[in-house]
C-alpha atoms as a PDB file:
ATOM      1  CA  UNK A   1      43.468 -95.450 -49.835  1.00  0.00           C
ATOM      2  CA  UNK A   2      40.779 -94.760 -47.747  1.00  0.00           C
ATOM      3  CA  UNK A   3      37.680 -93.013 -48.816  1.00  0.00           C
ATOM      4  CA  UNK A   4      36.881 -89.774 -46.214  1.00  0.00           C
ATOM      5  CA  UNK A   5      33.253 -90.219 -45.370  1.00  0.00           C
ATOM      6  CA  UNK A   6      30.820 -87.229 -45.185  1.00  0.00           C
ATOM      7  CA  UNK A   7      29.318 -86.551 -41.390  1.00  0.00           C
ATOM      8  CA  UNK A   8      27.018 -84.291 -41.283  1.00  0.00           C
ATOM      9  CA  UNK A   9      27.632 -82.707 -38.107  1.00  0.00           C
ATOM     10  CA  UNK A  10      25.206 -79.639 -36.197  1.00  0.00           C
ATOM     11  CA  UNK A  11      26.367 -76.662 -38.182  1.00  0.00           C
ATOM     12  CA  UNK A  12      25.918 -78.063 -41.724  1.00  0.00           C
ATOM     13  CA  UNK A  13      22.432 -78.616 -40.078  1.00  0.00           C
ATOM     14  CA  UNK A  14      22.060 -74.869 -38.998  1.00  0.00           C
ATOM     15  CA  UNK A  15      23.891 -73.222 -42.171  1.00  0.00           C
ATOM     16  CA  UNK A  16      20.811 -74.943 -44.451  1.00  0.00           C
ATOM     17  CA  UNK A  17      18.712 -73.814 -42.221  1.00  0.00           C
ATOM     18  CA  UNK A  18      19.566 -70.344 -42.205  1.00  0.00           C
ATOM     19  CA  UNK A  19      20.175 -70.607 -46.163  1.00  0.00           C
ATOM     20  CA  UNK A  20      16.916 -71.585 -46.608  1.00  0.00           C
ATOM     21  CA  UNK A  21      14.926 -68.913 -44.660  1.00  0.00           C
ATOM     22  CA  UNK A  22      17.082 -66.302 -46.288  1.00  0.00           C
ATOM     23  CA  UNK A  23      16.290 -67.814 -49.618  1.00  0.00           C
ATOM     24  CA  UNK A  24      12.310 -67.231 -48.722  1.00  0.00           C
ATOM     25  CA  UNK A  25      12.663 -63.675 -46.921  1.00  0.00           C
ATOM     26  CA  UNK A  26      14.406 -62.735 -50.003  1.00  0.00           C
ATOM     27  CA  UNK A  27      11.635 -63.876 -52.658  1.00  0.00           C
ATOM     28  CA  UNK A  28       9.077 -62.361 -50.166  1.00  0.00           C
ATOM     29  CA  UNK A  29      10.579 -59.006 -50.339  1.00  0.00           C
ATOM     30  CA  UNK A  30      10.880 -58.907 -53.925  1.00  0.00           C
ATOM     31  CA  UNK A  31       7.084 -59.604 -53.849  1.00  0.00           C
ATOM     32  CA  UNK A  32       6.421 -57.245 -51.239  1.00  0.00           C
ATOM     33  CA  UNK A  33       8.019 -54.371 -53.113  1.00  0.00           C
ATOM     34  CA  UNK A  34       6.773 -55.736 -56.620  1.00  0.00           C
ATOM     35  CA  UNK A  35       3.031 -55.147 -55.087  1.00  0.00           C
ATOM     36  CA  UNK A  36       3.297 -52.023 -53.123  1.00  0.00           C
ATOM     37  CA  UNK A  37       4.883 -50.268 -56.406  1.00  0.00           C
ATOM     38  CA  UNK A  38       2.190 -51.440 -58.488  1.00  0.00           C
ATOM     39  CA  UNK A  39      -0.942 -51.307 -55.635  1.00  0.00           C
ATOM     40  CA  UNK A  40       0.045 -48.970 -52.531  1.00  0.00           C
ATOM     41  CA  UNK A  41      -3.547 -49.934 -51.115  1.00  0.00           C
ATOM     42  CA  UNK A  42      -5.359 -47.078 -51.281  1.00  0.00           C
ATOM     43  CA  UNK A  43      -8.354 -46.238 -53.536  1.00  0.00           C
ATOM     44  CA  UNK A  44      -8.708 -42.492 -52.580  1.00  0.00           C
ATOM     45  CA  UNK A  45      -6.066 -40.272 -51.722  1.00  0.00           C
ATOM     46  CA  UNK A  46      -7.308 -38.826 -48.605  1.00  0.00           C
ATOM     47  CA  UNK A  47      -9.566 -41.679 -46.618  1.00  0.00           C
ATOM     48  CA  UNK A  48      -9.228 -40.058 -43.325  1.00  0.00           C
ATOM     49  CA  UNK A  49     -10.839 -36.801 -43.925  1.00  0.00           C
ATOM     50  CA  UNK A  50     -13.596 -38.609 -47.082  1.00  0.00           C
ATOM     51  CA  UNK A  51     -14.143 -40.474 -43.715  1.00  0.00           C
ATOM     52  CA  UNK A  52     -15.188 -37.560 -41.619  1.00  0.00           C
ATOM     53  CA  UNK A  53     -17.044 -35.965 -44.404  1.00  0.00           C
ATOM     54  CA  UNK A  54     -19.180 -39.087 -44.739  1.00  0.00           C
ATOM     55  CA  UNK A  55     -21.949 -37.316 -43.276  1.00  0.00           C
ATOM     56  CA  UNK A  56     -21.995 -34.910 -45.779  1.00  0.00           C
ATOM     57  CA  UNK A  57     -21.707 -37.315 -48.556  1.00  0.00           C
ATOM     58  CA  UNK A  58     -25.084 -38.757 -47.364  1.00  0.00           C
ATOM     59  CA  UNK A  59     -26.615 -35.457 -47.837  1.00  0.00           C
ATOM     60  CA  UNK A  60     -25.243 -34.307 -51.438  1.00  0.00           C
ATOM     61  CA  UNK A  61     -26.767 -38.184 -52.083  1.00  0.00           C
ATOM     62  CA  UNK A  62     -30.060 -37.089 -50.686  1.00  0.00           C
ATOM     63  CA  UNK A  63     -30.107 -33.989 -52.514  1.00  0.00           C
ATOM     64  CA  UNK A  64     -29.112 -35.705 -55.797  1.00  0.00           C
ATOM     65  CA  UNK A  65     -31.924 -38.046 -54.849  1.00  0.00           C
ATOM     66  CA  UNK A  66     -34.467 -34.986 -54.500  1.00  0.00           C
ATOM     67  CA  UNK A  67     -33.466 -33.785 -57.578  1.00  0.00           C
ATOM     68  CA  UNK A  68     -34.418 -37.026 -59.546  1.00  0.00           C
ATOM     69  CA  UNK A  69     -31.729 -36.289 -62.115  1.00  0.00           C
ATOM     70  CA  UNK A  70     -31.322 -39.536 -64.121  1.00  0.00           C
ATOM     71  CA  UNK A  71     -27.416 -39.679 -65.661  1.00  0.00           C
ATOM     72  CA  UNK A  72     -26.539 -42.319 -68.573  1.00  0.00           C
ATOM     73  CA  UNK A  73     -22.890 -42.800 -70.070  1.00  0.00           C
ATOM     74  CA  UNK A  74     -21.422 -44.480 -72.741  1.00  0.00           C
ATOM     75  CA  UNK A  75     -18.179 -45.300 -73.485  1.00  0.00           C
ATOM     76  CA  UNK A  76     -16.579 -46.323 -76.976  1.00  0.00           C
ATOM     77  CA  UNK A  77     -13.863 -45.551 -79.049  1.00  0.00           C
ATOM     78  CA  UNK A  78     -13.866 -43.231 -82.396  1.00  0.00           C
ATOM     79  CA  UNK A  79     -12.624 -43.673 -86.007  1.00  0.00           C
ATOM     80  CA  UNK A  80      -9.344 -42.807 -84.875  1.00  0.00           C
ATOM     81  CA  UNK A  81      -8.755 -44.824 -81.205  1.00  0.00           C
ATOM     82  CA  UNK A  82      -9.877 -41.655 -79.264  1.00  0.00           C
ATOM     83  CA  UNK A  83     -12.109 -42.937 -76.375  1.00  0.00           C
ATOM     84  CA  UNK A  84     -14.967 -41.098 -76.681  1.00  0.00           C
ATOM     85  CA  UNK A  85     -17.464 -40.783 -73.240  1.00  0.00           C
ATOM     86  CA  UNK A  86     -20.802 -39.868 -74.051  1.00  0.00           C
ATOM     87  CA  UNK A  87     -23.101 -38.742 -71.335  1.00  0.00           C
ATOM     88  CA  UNK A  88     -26.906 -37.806 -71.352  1.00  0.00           C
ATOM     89  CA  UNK A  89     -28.635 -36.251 -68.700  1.00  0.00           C
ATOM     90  CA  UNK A  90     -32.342 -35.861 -67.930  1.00  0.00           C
ATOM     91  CA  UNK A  91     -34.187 -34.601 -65.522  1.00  0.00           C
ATOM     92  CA  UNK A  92     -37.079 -36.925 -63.337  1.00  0.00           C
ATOM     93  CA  UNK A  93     -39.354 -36.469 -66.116  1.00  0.00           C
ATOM     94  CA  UNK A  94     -37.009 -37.642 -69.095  1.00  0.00           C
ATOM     95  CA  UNK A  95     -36.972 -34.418 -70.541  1.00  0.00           C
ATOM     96  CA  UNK A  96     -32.706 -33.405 -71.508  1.00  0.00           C
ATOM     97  CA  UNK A  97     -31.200 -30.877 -69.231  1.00  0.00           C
ATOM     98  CA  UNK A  98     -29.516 -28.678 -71.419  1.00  0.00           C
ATOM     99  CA  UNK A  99     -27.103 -26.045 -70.595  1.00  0.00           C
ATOM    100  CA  UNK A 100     -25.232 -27.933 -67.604  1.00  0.00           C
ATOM    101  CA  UNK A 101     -21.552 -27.740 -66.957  1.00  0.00           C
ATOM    102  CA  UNK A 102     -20.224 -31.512 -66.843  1.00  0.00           C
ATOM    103  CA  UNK A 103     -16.706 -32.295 -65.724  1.00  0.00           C
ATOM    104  CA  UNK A 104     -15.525 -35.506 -65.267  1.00  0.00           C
ATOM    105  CA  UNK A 105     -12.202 -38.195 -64.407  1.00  0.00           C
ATOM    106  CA  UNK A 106     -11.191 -41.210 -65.634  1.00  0.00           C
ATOM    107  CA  UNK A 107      -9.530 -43.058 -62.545  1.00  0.00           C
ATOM    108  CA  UNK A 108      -7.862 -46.163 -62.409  1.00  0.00           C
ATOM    109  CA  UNK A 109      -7.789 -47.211 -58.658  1.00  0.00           C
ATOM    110  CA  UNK A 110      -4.570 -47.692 -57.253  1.00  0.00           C
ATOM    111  CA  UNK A 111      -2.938 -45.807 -59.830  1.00  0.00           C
ATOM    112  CA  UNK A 112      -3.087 -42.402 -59.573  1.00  0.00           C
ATOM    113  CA  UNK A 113      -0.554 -41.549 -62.455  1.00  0.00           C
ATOM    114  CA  UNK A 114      -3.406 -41.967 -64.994  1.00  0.00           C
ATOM    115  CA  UNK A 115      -6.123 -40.624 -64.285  1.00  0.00           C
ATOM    116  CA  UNK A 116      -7.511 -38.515 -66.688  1.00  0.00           C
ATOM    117  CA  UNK A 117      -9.332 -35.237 -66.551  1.00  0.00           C
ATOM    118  CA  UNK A 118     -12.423 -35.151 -69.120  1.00  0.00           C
ATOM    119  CA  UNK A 119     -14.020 -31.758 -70.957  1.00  0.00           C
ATOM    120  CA  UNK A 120     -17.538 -32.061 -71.979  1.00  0.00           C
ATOM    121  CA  UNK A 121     -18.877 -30.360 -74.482  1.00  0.00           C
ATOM    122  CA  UNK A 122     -22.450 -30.205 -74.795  1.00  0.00           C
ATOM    123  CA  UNK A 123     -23.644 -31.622 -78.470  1.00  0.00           C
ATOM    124  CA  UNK A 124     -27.237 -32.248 -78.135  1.00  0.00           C
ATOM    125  CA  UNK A 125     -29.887 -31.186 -75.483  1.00  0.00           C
ATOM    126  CA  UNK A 126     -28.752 -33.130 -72.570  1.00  0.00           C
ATOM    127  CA  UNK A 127     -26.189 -34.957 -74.466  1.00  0.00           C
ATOM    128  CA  UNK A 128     -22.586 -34.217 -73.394  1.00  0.00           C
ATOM    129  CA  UNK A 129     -19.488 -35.648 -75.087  1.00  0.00           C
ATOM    130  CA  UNK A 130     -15.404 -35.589 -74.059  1.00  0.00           C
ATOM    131  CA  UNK A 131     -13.151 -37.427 -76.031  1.00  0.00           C
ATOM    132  CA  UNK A 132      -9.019 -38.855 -74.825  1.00  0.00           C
ATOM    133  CA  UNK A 133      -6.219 -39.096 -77.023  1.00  0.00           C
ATOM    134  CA  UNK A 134      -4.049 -41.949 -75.510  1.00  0.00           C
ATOM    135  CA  UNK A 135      -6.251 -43.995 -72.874  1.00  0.00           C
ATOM    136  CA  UNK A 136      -5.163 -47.482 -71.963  1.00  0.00           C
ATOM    137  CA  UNK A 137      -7.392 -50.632 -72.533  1.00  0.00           C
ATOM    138  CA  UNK A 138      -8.822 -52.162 -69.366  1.00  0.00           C
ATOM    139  CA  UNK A 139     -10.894 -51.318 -66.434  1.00  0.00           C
ATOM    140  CA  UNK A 140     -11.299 -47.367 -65.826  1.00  0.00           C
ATOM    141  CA  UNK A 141     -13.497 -45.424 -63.140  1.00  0.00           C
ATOM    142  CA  UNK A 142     -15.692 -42.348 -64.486  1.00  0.00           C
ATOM    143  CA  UNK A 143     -16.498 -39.907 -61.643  1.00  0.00           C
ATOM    144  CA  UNK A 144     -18.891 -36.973 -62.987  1.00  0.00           C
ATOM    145  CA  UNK A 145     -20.308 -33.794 -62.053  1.00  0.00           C
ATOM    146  CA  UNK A 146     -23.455 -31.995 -63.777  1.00  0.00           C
ATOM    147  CA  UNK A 147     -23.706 -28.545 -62.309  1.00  0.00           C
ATOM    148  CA  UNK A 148     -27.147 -26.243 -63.437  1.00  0.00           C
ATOM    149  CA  UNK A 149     -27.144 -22.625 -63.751  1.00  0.00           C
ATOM    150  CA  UNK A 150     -28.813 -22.508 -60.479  1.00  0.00           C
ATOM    151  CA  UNK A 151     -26.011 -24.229 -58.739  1.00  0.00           C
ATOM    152  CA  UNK A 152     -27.896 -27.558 -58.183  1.00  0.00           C
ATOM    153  CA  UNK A 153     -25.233 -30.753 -58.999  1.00  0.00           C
ATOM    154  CA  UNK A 154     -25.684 -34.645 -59.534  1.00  0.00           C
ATOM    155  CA  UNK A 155     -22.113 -36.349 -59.411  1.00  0.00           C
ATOM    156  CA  UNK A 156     -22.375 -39.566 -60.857  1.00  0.00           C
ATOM    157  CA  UNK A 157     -20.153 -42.653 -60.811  1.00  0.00           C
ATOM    158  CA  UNK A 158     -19.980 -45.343 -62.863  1.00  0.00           C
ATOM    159  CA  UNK A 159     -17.383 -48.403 -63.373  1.00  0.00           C
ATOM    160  CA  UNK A 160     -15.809 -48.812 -67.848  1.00  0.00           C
ATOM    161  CA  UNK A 161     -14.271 -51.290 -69.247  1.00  0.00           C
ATOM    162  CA  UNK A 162     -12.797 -50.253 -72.441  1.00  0.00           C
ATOM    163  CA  UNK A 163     -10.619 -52.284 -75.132  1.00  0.00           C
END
């Protein structure tokens, strides 16, 4: 009996080859669609035209600055889980601004399915207060407006990390 001997011969050679490259497109695809379902890369849903309204952002920042409004937030959770964002507004002088209308979102960038409108009610002089049933744990994005009776505005951002 003789024993058949294995040659490798130039299209074992090309068939691991191939295998093997079609093994690592493979993986990188999954990972490719894995991060473009959970990230799709953009932060704003619009960057095009927030990029040709820049200038105007520069003056609504002036303005703001003008103004000397000074905005401070915090956020915590409640007795019963409810996140609870607490904002106080003053004006250049530290004196509360009282009677503003403050509106607010909770974003989570790169996921747009979240975010989270917020209602403030007004509590104290200058002291505004919205509460969430149901937010997640982890890093959230507040974006605020405070609008006076006389139509002047302060938007405020700010960066939460909540538990």
């Amino acid at each position: 009996m003789s024993k058949k001997t294995f040659i490798i011969k130039g299209w074992h050679v090309l068939a691991g080859i191939v295998g093997f490259f079609a093994v690592i497109i493979a993986v990188n695809m999954v990972f490719i669609v894995a991060a473009t379902r959970t990230f799709p890369g953009m932060s704003v849903h619009s960057p095009y035209t927030q990029g040709i309204h820049y200038n105007d952002e520069l003056a609504i920042r002036a303005a703001q600055k003008k103004l000397g409004w000074q905005v401070h937030y915090n956020a915590t959770r409640d007795a019963k889980g409810r996140l609870v964002v607490i904002v106080k507004i003053m004006d250049k002088d530290g004196r509360p601004l009282s009677d503003m209308t403050v509106t607010g979102l909770l974003r989570r960038r790169g996921d747009s399915d979240v975010d989270r409108p917020l209602e403030f009610a007004a509590e104290d002089p200058g002291l505004y207060r919205a509460r969430l049933d149901n937010a997640k744990p982890g890093r959230w994005f507040l974006f605020g407006k405070a609008q006076d009776a006389h139509g002047h505005a302060f938007e405020f951002r700010s960066e939460a990390w909540q538990r």
